[in-house]
PDB file of N, CA and C in Angstrom:
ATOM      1  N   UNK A   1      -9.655 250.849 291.626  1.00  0.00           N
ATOM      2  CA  UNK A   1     -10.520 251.866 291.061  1.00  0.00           C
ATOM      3  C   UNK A   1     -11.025 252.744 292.197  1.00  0.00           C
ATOM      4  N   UNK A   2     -11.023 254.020 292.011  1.00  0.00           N
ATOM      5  CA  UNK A   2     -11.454 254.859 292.739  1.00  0.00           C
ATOM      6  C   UNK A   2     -12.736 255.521 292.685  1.00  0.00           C
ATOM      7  N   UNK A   3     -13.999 255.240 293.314  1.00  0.00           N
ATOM      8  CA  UNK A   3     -15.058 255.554 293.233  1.00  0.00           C
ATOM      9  C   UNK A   3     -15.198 256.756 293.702  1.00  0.00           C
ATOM     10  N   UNK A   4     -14.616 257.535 294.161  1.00  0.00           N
ATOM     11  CA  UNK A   4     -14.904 258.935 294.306  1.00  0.00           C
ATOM     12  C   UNK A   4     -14.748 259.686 293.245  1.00  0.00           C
ATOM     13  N   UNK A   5     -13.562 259.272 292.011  1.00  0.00           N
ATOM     14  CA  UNK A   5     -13.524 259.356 291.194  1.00  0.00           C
ATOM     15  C   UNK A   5     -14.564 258.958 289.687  1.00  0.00           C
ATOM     16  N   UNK A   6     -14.863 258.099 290.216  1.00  0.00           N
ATOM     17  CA  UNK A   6     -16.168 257.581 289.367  1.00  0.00           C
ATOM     18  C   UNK A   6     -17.046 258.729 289.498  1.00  0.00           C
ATOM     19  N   UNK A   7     -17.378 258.305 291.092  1.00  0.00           N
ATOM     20  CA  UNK A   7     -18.849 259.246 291.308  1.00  0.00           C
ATOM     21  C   UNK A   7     -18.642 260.791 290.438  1.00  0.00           C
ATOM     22  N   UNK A   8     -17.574 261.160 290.299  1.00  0.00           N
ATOM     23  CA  UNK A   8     -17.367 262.818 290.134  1.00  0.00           C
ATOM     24  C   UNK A   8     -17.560 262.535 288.518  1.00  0.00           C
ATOM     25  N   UNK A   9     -17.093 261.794 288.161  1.00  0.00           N
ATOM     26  CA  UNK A   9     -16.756 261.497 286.690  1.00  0.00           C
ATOM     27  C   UNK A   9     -18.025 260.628 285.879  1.00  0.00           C
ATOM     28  N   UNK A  10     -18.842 260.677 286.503  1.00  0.00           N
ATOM     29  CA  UNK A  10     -20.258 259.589 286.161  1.00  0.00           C
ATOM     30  C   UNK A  10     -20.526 259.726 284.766  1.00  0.00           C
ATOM     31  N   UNK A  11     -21.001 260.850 284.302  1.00  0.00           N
ATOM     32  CA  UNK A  11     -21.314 261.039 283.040  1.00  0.00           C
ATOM     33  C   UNK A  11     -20.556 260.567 281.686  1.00  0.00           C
ATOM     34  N   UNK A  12     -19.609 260.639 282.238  1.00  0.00           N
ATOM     35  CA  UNK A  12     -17.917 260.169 281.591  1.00  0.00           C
ATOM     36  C   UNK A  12     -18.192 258.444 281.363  1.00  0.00           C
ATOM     37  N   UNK A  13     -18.331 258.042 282.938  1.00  0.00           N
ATOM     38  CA  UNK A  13     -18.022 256.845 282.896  1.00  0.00           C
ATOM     39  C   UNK A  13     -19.091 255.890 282.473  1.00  0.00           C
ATOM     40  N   UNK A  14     -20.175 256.263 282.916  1.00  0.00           N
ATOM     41  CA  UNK A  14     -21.384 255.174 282.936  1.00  0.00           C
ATOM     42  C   UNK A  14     -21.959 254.577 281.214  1.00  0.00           C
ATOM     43  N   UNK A  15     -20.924 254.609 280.709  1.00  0.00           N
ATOM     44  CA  UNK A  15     -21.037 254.147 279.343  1.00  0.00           C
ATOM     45  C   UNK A  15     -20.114 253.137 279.427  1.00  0.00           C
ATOM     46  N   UNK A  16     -18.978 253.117 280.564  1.00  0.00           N
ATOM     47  CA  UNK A  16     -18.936 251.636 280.501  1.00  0.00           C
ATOM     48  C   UNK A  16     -19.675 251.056 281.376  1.00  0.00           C
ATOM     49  N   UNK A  17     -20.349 251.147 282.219  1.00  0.00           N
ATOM     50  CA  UNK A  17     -21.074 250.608 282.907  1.00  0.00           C
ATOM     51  C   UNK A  17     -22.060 250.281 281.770  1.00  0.00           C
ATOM     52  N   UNK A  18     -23.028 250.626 281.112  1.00  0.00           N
ATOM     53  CA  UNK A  18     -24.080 250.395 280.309  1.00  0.00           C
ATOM     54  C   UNK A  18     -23.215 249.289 279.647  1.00  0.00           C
ATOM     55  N   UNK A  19     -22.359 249.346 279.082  1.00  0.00           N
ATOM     56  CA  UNK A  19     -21.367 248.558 277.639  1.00  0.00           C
ATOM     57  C   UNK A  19     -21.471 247.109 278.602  1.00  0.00           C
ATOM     58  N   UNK A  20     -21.160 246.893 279.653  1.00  0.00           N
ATOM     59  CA  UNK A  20     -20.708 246.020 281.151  1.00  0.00           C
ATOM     60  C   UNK A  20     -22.231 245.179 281.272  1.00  0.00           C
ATOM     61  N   UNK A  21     -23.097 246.082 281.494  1.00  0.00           N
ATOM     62  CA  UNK A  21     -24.211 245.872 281.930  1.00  0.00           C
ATOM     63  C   UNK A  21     -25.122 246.268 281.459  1.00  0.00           C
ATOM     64  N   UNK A  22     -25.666 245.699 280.012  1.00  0.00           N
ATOM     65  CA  UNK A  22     -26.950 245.814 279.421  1.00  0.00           C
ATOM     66  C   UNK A  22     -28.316 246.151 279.853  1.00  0.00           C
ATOM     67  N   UNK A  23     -28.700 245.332 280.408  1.00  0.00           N
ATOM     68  CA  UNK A  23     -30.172 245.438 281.807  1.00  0.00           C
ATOM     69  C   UNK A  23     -29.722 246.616 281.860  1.00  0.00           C
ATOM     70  N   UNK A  24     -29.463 247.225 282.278  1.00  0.00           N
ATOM     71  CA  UNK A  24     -29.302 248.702 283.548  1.00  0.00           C
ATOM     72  C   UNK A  24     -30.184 249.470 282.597  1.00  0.00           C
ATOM     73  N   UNK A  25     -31.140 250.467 283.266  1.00  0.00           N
ATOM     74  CA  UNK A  25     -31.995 251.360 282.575  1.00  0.00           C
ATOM     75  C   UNK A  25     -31.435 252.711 282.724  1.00  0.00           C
ATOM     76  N   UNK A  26     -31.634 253.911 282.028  1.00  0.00           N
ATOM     77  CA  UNK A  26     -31.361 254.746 281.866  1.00  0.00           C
ATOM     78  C   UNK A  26     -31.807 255.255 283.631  1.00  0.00           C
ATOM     79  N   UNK A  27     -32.340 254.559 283.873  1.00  0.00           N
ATOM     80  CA  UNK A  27     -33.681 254.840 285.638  1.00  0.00           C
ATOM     81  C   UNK A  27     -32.375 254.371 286.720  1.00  0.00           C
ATOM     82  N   UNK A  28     -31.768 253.323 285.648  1.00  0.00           N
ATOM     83  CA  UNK A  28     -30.961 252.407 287.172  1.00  0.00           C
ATOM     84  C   UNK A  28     -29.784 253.109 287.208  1.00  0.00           C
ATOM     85  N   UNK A  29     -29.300 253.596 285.858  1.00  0.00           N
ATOM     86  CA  UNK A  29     -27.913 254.782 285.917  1.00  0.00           C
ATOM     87  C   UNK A  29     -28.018 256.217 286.623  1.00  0.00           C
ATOM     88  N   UNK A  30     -29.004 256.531 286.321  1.00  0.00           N
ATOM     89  CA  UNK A  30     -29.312 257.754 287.483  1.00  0.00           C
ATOM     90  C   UNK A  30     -29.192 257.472 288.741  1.00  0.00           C
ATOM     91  N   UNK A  31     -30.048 256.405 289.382  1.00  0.00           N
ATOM     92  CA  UNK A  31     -30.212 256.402 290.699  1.00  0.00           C
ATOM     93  C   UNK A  31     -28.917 255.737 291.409  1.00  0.00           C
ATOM     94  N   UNK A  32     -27.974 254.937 290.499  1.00  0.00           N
ATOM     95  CA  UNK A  32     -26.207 254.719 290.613  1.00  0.00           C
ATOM     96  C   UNK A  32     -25.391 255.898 290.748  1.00  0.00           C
ATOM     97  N   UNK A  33     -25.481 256.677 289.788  1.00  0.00           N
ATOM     98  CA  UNK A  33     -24.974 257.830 289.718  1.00  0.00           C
ATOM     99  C   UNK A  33     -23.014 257.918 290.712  1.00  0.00           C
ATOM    100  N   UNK A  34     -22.574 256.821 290.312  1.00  0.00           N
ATOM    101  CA  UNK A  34     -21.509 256.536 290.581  1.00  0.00           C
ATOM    102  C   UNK A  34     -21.320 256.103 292.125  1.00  0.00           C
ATOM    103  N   UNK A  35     -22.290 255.714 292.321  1.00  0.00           N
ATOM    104  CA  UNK A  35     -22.039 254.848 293.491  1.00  0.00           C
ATOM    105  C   UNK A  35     -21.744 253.465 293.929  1.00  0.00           C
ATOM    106  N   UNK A  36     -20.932 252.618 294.225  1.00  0.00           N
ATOM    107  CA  UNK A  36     -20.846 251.394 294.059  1.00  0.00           C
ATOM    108  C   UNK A  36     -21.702 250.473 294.599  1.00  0.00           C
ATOM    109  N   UNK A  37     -21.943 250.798 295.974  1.00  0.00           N
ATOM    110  CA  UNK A  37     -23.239 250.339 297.026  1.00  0.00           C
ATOM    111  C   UNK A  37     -24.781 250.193 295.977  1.00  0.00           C
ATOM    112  N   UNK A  38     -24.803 251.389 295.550  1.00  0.00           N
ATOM    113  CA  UNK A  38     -26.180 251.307 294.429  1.00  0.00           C
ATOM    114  C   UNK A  38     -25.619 250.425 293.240  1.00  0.00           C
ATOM    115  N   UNK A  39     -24.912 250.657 292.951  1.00  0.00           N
ATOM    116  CA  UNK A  39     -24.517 249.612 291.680  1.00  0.00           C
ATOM    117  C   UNK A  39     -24.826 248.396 291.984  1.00  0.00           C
ATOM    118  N   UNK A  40     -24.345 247.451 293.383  1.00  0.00           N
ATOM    119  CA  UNK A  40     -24.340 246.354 293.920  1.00  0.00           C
ATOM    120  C   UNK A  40     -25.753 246.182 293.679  1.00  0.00           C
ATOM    121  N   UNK A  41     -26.445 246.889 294.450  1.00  0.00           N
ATOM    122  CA  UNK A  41     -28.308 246.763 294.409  1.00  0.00           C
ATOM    123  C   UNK A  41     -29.093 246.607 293.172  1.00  0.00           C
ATOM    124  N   UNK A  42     -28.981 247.566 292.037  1.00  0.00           N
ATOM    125  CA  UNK A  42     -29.315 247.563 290.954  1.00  0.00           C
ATOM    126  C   UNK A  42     -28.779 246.227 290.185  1.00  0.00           C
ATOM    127  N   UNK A  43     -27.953 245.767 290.348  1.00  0.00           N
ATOM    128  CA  UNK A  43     -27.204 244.731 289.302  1.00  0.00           C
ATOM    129  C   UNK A  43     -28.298 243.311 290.097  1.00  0.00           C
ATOM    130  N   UNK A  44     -28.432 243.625 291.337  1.00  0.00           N
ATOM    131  CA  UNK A  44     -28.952 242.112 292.050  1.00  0.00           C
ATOM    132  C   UNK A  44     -30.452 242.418 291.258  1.00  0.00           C
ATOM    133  N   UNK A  45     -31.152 243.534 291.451  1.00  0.00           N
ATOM    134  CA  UNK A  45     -32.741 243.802 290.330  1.00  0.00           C
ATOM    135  C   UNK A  45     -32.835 243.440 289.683  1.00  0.00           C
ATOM    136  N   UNK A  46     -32.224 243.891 288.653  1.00  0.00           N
ATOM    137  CA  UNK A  46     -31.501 243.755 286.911  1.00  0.00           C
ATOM    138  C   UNK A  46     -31.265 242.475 286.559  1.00  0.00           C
ATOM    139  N   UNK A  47     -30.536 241.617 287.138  1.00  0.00           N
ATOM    140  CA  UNK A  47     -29.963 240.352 286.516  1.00  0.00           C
ATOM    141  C   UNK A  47     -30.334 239.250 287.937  1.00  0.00           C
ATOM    142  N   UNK A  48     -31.106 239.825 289.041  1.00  0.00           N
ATOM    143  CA  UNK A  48     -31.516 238.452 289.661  1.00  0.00           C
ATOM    144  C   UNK A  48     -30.579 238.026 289.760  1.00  0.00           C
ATOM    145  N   UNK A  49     -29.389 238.127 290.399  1.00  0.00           N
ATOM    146  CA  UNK A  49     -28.448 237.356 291.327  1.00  0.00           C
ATOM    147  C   UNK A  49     -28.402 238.041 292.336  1.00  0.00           C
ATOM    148  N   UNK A  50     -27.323 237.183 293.146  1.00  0.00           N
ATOM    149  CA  UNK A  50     -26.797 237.776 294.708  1.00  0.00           C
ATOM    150  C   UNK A  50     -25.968 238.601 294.708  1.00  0.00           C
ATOM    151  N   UNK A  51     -26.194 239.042 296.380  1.00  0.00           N
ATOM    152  CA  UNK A  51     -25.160 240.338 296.332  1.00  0.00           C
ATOM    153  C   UNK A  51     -23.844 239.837 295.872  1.00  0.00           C
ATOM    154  N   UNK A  52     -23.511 238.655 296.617  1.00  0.00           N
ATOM    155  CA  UNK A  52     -21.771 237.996 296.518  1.00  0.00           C
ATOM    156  C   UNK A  52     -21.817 237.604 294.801  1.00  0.00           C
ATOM    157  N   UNK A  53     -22.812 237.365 293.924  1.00  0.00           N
ATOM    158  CA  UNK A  53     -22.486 237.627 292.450  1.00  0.00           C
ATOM    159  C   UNK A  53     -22.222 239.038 292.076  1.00  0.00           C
ATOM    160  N   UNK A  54     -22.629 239.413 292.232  1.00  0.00           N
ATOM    161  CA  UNK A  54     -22.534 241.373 291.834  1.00  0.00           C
ATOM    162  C   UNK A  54     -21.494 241.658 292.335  1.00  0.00           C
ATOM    163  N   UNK A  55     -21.028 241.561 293.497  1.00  0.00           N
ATOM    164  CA  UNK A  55     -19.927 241.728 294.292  1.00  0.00           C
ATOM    165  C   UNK A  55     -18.760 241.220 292.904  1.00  0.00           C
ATOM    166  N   UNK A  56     -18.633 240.458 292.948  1.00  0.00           N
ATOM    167  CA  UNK A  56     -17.451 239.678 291.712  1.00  0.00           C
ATOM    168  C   UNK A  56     -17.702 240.110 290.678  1.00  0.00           C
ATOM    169  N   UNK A  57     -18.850 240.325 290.147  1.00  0.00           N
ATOM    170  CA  UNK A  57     -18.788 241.092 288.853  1.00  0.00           C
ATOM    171  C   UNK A  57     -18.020 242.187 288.853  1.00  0.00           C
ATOM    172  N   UNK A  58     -18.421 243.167 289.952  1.00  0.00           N
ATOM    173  CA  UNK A  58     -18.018 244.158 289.890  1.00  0.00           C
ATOM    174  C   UNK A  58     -16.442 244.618 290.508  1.00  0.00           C
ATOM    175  N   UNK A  59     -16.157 243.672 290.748  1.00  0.00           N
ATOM    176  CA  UNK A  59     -14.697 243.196 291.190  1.00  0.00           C
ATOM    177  C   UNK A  59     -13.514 242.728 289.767  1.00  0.00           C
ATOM    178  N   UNK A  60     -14.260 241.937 289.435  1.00  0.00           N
ATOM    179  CA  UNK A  60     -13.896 241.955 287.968  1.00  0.00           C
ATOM    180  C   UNK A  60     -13.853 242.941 286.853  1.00  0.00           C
ATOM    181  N   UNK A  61     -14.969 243.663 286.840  1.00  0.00           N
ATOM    182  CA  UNK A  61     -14.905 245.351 286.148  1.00  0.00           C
ATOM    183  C   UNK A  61     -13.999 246.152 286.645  1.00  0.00           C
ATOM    184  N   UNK A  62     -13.770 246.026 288.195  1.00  0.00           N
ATOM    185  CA  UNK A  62     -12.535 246.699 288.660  1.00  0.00           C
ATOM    186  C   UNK A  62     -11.207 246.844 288.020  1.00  0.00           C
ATOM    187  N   UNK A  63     -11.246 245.549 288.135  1.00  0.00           N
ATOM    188  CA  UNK A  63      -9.639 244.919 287.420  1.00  0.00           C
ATOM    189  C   UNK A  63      -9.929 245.461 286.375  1.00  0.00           C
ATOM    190  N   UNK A  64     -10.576 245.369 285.195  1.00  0.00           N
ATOM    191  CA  UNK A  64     -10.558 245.791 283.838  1.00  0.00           C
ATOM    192  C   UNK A  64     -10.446 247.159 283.667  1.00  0.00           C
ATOM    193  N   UNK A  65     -10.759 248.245 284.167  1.00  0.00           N
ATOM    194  CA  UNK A  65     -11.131 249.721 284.477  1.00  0.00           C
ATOM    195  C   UNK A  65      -9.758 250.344 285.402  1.00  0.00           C
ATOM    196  N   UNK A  66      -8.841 249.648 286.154  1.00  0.00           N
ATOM    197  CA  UNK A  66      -8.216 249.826 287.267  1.00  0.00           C
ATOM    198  C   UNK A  66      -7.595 250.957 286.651  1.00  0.00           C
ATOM    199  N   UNK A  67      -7.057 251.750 285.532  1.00  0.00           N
ATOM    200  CA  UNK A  67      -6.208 252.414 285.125  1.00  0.00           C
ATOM    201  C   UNK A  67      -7.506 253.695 284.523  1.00  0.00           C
ATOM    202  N   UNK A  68      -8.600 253.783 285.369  1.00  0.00           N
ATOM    203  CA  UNK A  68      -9.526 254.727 284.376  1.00  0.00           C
ATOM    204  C   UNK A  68      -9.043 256.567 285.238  1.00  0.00           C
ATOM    205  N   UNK A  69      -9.189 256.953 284.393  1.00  0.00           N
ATOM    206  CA  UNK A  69      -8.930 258.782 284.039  1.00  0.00           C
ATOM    207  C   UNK A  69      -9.982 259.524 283.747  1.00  0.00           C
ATOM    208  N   UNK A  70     -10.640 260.259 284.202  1.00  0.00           N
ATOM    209  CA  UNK A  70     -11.287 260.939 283.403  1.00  0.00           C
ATOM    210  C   UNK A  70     -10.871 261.814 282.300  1.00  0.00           C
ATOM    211  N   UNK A  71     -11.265 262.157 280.892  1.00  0.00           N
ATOM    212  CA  UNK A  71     -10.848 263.321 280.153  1.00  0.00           C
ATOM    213  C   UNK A  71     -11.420 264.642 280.735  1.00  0.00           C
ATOM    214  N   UNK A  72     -10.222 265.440 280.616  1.00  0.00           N
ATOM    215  CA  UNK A  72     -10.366 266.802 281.290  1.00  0.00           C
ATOM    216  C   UNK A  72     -11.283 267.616 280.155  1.00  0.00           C
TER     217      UNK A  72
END
């Protein structure tokens, strides 16, 4: 997955992120705003685990997402 692509495509995407990750506030998607580093941080807030849990979560969302596009 390409996060530069994310980042550009946020608005697009962050509905799977929300779908992924319930907790996340409308507060924690802004301040993500397609960044993965912030994602890592917010998810450890949110759900009280470690970075190396978030890390795999979001490693795992990878894999699932690996083929994402934005619509033009």
């Amino acid at each position: 997955m390409n996060w530069d692509i994310v980042e550009g495509n946020w608005k697009q995407f962050k509905g799977k992120v929300r779908a992924r990750w319930g907790n996340l506030s409308d507060d924690h998607l802004e301040v993500i705003a397609g960044k993965r580093v912030a994602l890592v941080g917010k998810l450890q807030e949110a759900y009280g685990i470690t970075k190396g849990e978030a890390e795999q979560q979001i490693k795992r969302f990878e894999q699932l997402n690996k083929d994402y596009r934005p619509k033009s």
